[in-house]
C-alpha atoms as a PDB file:
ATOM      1  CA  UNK A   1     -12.506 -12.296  18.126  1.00  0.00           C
ATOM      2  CA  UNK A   2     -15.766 -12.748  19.292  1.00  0.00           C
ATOM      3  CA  UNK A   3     -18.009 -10.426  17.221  1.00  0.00           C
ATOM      4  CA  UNK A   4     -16.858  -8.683  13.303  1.00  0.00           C
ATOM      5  CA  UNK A   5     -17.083  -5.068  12.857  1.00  0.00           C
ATOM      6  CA  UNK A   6     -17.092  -3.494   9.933  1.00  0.00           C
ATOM      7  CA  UNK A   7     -13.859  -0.884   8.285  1.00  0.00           C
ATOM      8  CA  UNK A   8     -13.577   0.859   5.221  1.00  0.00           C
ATOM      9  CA  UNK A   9     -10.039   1.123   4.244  1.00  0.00           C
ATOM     10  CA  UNK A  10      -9.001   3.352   0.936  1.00  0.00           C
ATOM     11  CA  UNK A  11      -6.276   3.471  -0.718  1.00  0.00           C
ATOM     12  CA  UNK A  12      -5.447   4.827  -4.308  1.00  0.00           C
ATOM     13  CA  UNK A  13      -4.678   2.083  -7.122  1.00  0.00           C
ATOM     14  CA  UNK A  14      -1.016   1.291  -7.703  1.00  0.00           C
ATOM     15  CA  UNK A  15       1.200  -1.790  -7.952  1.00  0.00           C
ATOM     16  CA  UNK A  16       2.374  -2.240  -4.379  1.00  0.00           C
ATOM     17  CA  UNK A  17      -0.731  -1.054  -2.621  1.00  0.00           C
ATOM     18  CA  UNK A  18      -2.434  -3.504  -4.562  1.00  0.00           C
ATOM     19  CA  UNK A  19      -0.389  -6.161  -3.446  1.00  0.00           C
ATOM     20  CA  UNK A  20      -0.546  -5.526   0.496  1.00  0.00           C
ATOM     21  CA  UNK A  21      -3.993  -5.457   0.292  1.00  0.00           C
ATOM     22  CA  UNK A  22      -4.204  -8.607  -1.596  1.00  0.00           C
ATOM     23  CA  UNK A  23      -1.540 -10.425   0.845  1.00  0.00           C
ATOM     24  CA  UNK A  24      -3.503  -9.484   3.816  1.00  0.00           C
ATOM     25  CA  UNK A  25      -6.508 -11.280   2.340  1.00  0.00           C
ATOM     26  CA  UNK A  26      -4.676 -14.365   1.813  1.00  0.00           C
ATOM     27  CA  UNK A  27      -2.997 -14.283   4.774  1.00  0.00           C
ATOM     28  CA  UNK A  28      -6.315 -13.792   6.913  1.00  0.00           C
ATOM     29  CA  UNK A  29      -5.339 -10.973   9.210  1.00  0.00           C
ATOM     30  CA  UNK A  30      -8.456  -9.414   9.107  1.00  0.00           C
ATOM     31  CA  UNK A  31     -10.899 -11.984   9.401  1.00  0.00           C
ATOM     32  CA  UNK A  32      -8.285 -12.972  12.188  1.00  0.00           C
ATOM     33  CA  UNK A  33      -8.953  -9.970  14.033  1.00  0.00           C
ATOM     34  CA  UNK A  34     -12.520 -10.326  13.789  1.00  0.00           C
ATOM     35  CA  UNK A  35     -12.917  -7.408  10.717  1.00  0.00           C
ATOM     36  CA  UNK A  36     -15.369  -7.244   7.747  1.00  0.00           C
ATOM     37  CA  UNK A  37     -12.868  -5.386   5.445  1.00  0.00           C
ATOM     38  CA  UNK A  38     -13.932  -3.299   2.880  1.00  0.00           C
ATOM     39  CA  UNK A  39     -11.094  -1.979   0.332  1.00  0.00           C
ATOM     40  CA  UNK A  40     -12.226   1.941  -1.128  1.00  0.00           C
ATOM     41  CA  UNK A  41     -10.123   2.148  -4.030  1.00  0.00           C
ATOM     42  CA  UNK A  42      -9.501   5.645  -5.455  1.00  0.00           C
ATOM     43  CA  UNK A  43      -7.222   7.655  -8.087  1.00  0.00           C
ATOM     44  CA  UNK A  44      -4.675   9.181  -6.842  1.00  0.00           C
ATOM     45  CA  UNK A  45      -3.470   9.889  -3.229  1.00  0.00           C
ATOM     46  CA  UNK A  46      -5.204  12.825  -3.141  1.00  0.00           C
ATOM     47  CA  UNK A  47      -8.695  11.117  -3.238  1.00  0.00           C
ATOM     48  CA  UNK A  48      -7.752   9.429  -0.310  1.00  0.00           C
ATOM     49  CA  UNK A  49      -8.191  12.012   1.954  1.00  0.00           C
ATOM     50  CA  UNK A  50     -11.406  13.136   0.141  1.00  0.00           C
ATOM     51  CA  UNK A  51     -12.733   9.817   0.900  1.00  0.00           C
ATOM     52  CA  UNK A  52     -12.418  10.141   4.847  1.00  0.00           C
ATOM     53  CA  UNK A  53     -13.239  13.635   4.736  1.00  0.00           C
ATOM     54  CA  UNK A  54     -16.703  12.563   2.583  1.00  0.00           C
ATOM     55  CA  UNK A  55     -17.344   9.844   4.756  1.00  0.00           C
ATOM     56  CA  UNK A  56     -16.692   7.349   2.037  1.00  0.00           C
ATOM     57  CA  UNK A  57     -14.109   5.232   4.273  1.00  0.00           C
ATOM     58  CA  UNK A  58     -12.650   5.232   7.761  1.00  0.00           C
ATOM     59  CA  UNK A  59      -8.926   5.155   7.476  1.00  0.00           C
ATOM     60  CA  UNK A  60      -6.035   5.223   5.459  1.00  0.00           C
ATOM     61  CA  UNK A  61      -3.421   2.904   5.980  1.00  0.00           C
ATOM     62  CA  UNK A  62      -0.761   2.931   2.707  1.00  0.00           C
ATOM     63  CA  UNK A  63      -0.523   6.317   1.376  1.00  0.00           C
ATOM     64  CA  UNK A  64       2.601   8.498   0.215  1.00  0.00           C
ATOM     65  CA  UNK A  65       0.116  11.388   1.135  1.00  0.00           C
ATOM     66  CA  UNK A  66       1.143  13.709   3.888  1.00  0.00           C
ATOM     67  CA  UNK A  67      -1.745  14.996   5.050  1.00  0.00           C
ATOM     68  CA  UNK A  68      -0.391  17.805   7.860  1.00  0.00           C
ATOM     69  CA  UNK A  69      -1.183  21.041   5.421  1.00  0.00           C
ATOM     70  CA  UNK A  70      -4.972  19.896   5.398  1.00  0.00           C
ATOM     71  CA  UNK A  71      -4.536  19.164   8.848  1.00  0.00           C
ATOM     72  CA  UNK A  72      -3.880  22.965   9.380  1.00  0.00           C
ATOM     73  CA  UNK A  73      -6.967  24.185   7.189  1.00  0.00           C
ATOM     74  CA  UNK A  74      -9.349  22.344   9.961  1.00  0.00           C
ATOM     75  CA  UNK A  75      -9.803  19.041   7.938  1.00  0.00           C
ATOM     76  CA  UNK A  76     -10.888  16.891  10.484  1.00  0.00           C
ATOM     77  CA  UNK A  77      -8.366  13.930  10.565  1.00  0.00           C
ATOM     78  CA  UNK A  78      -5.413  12.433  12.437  1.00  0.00           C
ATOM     79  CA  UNK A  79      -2.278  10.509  12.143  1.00  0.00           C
ATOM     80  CA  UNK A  80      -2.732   7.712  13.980  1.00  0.00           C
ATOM     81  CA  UNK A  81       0.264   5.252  12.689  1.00  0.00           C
ATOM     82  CA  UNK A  82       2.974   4.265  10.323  1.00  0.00           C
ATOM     83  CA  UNK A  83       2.920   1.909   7.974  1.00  0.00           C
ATOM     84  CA  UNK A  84       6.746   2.017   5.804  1.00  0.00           C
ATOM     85  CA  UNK A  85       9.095   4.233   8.080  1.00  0.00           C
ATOM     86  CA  UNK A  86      11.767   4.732   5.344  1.00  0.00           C
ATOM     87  CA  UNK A  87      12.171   5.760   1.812  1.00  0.00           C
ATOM     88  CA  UNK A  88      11.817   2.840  -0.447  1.00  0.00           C
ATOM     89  CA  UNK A  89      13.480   5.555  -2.823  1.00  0.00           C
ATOM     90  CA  UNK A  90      16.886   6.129  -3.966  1.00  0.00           C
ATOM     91  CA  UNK A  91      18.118   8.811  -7.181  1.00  0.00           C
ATOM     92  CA  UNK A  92      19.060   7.288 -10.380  1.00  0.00           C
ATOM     93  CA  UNK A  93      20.811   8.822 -12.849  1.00  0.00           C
ATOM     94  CA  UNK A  94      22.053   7.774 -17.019  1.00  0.00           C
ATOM     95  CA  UNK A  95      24.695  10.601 -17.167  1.00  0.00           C
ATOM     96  CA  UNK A  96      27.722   8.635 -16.273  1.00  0.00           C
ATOM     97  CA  UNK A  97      29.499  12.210 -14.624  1.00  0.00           C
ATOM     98  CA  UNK A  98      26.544  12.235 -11.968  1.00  0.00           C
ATOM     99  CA  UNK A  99      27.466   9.702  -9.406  1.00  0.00           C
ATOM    100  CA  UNK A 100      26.339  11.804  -6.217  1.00  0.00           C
ATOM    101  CA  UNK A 101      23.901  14.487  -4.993  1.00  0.00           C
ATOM    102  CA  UNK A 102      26.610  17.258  -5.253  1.00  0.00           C
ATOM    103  CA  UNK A 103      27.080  16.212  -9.202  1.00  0.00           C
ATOM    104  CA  UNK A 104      23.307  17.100  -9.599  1.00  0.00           C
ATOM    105  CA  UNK A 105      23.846  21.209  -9.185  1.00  0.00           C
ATOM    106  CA  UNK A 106      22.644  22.848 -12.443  1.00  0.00           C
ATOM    107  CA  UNK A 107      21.255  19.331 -13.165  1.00  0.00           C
ATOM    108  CA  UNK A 108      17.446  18.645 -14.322  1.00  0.00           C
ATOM    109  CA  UNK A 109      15.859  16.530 -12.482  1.00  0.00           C
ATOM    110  CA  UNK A 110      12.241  14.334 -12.944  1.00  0.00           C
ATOM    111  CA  UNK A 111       9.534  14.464  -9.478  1.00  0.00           C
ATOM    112  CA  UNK A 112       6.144  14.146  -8.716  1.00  0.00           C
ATOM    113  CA  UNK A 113       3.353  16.887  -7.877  1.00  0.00           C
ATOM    114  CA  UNK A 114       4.764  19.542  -5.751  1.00  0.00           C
ATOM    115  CA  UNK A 115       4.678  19.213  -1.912  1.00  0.00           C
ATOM    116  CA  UNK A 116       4.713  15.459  -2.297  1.00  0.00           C
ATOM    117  CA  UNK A 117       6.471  12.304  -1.409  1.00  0.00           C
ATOM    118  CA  UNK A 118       9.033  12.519  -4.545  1.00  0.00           C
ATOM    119  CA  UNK A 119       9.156  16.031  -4.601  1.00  0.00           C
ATOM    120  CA  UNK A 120      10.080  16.520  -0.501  1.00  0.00           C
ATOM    121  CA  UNK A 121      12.593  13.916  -0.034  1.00  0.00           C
ATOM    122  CA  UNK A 122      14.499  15.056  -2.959  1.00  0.00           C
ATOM    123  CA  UNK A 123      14.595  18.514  -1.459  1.00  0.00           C
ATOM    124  CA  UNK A 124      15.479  16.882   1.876  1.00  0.00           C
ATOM    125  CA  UNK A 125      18.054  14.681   0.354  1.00  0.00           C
ATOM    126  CA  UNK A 126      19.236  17.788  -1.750  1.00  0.00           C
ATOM    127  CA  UNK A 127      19.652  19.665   1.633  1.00  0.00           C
ATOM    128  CA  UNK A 128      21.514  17.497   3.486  1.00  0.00           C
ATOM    129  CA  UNK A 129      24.345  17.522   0.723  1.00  0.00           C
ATOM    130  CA  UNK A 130      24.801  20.932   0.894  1.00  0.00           C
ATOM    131  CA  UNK A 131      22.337  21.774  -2.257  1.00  0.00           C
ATOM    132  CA  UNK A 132      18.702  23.465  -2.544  1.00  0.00           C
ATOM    133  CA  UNK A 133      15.906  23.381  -4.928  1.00  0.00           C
ATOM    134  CA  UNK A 134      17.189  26.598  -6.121  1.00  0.00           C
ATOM    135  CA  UNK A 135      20.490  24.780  -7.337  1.00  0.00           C
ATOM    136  CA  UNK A 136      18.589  22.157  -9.663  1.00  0.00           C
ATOM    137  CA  UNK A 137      15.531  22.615 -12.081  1.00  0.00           C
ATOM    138  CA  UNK A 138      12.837  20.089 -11.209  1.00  0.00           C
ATOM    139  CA  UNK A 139      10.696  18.707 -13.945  1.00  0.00           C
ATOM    140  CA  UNK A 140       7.019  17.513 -12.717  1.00  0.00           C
ATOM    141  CA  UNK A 141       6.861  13.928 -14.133  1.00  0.00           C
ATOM    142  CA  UNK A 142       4.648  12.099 -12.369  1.00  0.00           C
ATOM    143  CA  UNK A 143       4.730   8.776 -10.679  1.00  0.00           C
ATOM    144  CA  UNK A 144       8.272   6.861  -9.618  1.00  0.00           C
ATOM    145  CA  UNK A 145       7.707   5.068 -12.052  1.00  0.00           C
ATOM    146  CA  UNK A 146       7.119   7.673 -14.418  1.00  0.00           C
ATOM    147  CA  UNK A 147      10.262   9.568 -12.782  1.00  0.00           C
ATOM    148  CA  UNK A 148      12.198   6.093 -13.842  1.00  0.00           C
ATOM    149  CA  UNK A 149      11.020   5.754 -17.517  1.00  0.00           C
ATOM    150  CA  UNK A 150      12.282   9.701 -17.862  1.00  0.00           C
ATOM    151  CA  UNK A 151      16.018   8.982 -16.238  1.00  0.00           C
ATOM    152  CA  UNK A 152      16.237   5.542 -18.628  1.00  0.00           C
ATOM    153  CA  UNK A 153      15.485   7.650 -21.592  1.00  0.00           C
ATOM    154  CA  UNK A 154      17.219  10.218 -20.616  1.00  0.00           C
ATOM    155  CA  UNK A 155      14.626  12.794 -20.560  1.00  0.00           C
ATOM    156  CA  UNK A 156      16.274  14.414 -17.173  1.00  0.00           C
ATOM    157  CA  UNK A 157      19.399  14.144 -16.143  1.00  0.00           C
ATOM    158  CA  UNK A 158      18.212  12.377 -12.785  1.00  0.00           C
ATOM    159  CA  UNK A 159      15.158  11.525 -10.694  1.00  0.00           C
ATOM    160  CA  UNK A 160      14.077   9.644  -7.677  1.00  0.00           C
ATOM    161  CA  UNK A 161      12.148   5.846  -7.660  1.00  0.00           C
ATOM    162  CA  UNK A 162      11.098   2.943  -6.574  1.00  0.00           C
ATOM    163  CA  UNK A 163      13.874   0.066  -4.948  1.00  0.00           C
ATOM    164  CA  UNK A 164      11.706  -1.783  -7.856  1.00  0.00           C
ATOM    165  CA  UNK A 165      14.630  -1.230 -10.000  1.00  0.00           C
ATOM    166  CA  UNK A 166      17.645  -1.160  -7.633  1.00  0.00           C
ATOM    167  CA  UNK A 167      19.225  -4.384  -7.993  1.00  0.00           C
ATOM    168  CA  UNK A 168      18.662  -4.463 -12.023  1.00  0.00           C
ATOM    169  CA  UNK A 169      20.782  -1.133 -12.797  1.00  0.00           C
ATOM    170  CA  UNK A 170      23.580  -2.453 -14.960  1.00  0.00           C
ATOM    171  CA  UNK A 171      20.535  -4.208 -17.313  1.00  0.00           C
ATOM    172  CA  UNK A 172      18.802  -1.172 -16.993  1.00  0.00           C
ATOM    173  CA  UNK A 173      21.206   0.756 -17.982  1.00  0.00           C
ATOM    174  CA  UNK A 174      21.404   3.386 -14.915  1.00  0.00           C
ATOM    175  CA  UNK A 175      23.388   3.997 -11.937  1.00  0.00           C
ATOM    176  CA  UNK A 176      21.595   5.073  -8.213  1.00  0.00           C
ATOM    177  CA  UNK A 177      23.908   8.066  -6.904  1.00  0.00           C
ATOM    178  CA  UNK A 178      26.446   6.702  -4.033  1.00  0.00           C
ATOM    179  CA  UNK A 179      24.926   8.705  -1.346  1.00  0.00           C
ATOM    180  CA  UNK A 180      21.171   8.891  -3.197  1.00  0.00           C
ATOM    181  CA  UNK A 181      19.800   5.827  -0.906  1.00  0.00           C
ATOM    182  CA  UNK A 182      16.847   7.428   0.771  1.00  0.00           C
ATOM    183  CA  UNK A 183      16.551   4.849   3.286  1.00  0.00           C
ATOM    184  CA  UNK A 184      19.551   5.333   4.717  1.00  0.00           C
ATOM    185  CA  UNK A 185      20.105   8.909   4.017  1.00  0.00           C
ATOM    186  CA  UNK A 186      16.944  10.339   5.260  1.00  0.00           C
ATOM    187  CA  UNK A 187      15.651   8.082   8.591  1.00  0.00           C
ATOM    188  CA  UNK A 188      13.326  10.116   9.745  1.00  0.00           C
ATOM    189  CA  UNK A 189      11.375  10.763   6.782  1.00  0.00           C
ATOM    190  CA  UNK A 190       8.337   8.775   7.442  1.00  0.00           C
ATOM    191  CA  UNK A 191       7.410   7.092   4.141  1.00  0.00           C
ATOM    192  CA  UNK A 192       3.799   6.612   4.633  1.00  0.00           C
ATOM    193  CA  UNK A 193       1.472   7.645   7.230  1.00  0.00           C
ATOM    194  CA  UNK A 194      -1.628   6.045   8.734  1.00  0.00           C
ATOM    195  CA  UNK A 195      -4.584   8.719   9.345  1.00  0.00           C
ATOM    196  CA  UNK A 196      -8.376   8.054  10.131  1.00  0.00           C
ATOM    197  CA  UNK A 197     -11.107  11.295  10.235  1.00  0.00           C
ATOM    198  CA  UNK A 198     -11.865  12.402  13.493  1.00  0.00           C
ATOM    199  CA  UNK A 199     -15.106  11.004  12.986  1.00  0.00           C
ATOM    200  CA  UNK A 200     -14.417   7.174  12.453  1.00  0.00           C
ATOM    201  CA  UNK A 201     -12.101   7.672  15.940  1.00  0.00           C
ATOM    202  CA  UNK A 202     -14.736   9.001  18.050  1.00  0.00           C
ATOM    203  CA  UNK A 203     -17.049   6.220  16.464  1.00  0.00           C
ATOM    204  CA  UNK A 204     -14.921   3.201  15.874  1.00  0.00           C
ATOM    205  CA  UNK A 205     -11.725   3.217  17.935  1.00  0.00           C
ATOM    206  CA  UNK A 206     -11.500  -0.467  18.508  1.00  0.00           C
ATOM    207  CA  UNK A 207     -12.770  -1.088  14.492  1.00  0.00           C
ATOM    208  CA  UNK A 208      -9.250   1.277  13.984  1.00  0.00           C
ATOM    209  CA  UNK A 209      -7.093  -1.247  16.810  1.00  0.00           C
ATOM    210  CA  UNK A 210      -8.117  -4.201  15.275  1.00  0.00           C
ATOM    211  CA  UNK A 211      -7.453  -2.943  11.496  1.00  0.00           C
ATOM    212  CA  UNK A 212      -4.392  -1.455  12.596  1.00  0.00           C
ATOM    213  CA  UNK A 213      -3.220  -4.597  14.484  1.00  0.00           C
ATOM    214  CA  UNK A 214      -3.677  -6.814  11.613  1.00  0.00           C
ATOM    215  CA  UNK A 215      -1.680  -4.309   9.306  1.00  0.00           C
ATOM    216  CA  UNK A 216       0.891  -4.423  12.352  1.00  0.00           C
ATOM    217  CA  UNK A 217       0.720  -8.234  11.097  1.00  0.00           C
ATOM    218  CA  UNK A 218       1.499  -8.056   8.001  1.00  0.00           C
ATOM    219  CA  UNK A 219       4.155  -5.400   8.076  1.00  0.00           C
ATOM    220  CA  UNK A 220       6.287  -7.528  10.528  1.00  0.00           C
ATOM    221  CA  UNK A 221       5.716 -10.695   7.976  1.00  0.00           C
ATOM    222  CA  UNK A 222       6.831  -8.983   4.999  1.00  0.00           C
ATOM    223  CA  UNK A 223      10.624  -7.974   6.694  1.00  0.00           C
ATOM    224  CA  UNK A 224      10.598 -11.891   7.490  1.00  0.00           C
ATOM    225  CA  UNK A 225      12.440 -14.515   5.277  1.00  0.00           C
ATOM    226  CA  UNK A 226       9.210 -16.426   4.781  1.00  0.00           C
ATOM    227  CA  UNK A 227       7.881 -13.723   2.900  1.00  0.00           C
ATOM    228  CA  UNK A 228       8.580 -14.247  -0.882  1.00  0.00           C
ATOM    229  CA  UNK A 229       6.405 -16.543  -1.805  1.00  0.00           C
ATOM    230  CA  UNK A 230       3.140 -15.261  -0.503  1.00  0.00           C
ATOM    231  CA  UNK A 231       3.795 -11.790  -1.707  1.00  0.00           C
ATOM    232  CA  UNK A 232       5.078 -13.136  -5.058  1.00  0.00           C
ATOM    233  CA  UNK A 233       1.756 -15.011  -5.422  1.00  0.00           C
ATOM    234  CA  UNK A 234      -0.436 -11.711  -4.526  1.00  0.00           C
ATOM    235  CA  UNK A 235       1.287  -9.608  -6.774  1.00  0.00           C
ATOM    236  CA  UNK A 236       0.755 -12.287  -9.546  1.00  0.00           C
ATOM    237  CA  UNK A 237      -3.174 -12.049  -8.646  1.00  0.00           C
ATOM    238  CA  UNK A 238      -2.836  -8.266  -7.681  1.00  0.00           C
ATOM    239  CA  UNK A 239      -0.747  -6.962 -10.765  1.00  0.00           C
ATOM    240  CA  UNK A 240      -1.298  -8.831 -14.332  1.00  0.00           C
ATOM    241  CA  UNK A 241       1.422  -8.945 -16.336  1.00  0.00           C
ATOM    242  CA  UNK A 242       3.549  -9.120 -12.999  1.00  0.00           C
ATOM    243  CA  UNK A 243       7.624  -8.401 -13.426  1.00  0.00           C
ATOM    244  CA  UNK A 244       9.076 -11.353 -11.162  1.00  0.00           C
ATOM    245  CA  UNK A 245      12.106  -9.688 -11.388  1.00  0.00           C
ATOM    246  CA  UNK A 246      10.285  -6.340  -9.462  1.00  0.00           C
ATOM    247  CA  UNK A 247       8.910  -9.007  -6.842  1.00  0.00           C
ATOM    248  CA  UNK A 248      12.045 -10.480  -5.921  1.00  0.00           C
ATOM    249  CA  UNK A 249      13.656  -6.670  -5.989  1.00  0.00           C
ATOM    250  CA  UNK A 250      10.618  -5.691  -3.456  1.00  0.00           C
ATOM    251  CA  UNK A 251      11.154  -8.199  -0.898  1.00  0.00           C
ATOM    252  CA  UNK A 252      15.169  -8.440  -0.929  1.00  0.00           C
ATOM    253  CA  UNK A 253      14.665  -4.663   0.098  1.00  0.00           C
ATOM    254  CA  UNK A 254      12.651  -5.505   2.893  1.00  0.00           C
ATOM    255  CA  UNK A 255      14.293  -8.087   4.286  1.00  0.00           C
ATOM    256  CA  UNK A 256      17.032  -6.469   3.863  1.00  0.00           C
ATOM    257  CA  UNK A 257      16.329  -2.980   5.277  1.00  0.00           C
ATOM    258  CA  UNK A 258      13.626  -3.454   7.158  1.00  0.00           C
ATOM    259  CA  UNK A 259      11.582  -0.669   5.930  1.00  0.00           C
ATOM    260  CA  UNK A 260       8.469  -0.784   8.299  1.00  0.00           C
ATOM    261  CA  UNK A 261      10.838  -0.720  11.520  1.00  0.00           C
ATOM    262  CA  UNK A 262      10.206  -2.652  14.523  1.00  0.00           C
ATOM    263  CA  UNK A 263       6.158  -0.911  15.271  1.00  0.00           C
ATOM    264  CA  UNK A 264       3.800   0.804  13.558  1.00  0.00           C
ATOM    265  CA  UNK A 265       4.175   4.097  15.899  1.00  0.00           C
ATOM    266  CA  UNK A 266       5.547   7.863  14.807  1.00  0.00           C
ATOM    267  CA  UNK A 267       7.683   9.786  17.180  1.00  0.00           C
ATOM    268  CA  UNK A 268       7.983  12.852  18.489  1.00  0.00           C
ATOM    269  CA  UNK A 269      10.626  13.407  16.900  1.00  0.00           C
ATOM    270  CA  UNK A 270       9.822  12.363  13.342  1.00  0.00           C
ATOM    271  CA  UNK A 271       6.519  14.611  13.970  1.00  0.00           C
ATOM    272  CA  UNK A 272       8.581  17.153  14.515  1.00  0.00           C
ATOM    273  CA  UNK A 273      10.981  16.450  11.453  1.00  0.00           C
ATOM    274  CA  UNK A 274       7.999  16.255   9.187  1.00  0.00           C
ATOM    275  CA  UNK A 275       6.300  19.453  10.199  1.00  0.00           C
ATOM    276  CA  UNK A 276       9.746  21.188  10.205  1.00  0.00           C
ATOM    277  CA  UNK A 277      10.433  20.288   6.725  1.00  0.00           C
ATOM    278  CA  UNK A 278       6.942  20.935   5.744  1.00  0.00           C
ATOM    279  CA  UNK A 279       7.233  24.216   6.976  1.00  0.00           C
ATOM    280  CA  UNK A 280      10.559  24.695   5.173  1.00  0.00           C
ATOM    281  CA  UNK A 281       8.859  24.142   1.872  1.00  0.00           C
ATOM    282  CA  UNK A 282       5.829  26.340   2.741  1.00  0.00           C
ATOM    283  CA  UNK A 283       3.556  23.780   2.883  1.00  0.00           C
ATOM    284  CA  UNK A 284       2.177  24.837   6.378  1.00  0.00           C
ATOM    285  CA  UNK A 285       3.302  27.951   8.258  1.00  0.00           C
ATOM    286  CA  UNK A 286       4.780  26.154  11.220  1.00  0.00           C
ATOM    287  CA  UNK A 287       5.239  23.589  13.307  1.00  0.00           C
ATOM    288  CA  UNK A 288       1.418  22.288  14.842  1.00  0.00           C
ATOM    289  CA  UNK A 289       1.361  20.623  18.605  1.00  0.00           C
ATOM    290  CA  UNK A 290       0.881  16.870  18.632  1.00  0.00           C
ATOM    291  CA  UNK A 291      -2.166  16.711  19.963  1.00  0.00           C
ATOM    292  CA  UNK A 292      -3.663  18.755  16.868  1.00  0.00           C
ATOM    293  CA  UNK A 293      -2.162  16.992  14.300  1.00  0.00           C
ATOM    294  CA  UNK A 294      -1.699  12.920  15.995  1.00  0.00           C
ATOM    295  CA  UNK A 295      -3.127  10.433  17.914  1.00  0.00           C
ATOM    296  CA  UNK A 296      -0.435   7.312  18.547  1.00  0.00           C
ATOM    297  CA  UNK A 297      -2.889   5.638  21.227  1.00  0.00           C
ATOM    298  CA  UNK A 298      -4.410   3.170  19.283  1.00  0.00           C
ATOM    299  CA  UNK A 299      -1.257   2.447  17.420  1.00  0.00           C
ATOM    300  CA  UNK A 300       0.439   1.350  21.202  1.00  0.00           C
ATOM    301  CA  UNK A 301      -3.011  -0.550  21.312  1.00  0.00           C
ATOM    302  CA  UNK A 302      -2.595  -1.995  17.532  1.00  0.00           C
ATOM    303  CA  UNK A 303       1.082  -3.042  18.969  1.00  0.00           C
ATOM    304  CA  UNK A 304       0.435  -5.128  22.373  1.00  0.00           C
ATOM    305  CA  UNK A 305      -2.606  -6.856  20.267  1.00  0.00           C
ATOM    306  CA  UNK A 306      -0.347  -8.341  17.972  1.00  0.00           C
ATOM    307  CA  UNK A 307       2.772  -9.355  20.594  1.00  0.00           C
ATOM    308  CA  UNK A 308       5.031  -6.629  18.915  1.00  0.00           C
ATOM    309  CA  UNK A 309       7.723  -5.135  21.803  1.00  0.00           C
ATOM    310  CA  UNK A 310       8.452  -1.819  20.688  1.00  0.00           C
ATOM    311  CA  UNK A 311      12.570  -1.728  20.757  1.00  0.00           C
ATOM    312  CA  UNK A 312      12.645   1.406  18.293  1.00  0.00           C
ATOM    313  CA  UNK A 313      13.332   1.649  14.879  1.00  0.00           C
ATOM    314  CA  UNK A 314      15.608  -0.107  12.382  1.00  0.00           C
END
């Protein structure tokens, strides 16, 4: 790149944000793509939002925030991207007799704030085994990893989180429900979404290509076998105290699930699953057009930077 521009990228505090944003240093995508990076760090997914909407940053790119219901109050941002496509989720459970979604009826079971990530794909996941939120009591926890420490002591009976602690079960002394893999069981649920204010578009669409290309970097590195090592060593630096154990966990999900799919781009169709669901939940009143809500062009821009064919999703 022949000339650096300047982005403001926030993102709330947490373990694995941390870490991406630390790998992408080391690696050098954004000074590769010609960016002065600044990292906006904030409490809680919530402030992320606030921060574009303030003027405090430009984009978003790793959030578990859905931001559609502010979307239909008139705040003035986008989606413009995807970073993970799937759940990096599944449902855990101690109680030996729970062992699959339809075991969890009359069940407690532990989530985060209502309307959000843990909260809507356990609905979702509830739904599509026959079950609604009406047929479980849910128990506001907090983080996944919050959700976790509840299920382990057997606070509630079950409760989704991270793939941190999928391959250590039997030491951990839980089980993840048969058909309670979110990944697999809900495809279309975009994990996290990529959304800039209206503002930094109209005034820095190429600063957004370039940040988003470099992300589009570092996605596609992570699902690659290369990839333990470098993230390993920016979690150390990211994360003191680092659990190896939660590293290794990490990236033998993504390599083997491929997570972040083949592009950073959202559909159509997983617009209109989000919205739909969304709207199930009565966290908007229905379904908003596409052009209100998302703007995928500098995403397909993002993409041919970086090489990436878009063959669909994984």
């Amino acid at each position: 790149m022949s000339f650096r521009l300047k982005t403001r990228i926030v993102s709330n505090y947490g373990a694995e944000n941390d870490t991406l944003e630390q790998l992408i240093r080391n690696l050098g995508y954004l000074d590769q793509a010609g960016l002065d990076a600044e990292f906006v760090k904030v409490h809680g997914p919530i402030k992320n939002l606030e921060a574009l909407v303030n003027g405090e940053a430009d984009l978003c790119v790793l959030s578990g925030l859905n931001p559609l219901p502010d979307i239909e109050k008139g705040v003035q941002i986008r989606l413009i991207g995807s970073a993970m496509k799937k759940p990096a989720l599944a449902m855990f459970s101690k109680a030996p007799h729970i062992r699959a979604v339809r075991d969890l009826a009359g069940r407690t079971i532990g989530i985060g704030p209502k309307g959000y990530l843990l909260h809507a794909t356990t609905i979702a996941l509830l739904r599509k085994h026959g079950l609604s939120e009406k047929d479980v009591t849910f128990v506001e926890i907090g983080s996944n990893a919050q959700v976790f420490q509840a299920v382990s002591k057997g606070e509630v009976d079950a409760g989704p989180s991270s793939v941190a602690s999928f391959y250590d079960q039997v030491e951990l002394g839980v089980h993840s429900l048969s058909d309670g893999h979110m990944w697999s069981e809900l495809p279309d649920y975009t994990n996290q979404i990529m959304y800039a204010s209206d503002r930094a578009i109209a005034d820095g669409r190429e600063t957004i290509v370039r940040t988003l290309a470099a992300f589009a970097r570092l996605f596609r590195f992570l699902q690659t076998p290369g990839s333990m090592d470098s993230y390993s060593k920016a979690r150390a630096l990211a994360v003191p105290g680092n659990d190896t154990c939660e590293s290794e966990a990490v990236c033998r999900f993504m390599l083997e699930h491929k997570p972040y799919g083949s592009d950073i781009l959202i559909t159509d169709e997983r617009l209109t699953y989000m919205q739909e669901l969304l709207a199930s939940l009565g966290e908007i009143a229905s379904p908003m057009p596409a052009e209100r809500i998302a703007d995928m062009s500098m995403a397909r821009d993002a993409t041919k930077i970086t090489g990436l064919l878009a063959q669909g999703e994984h």
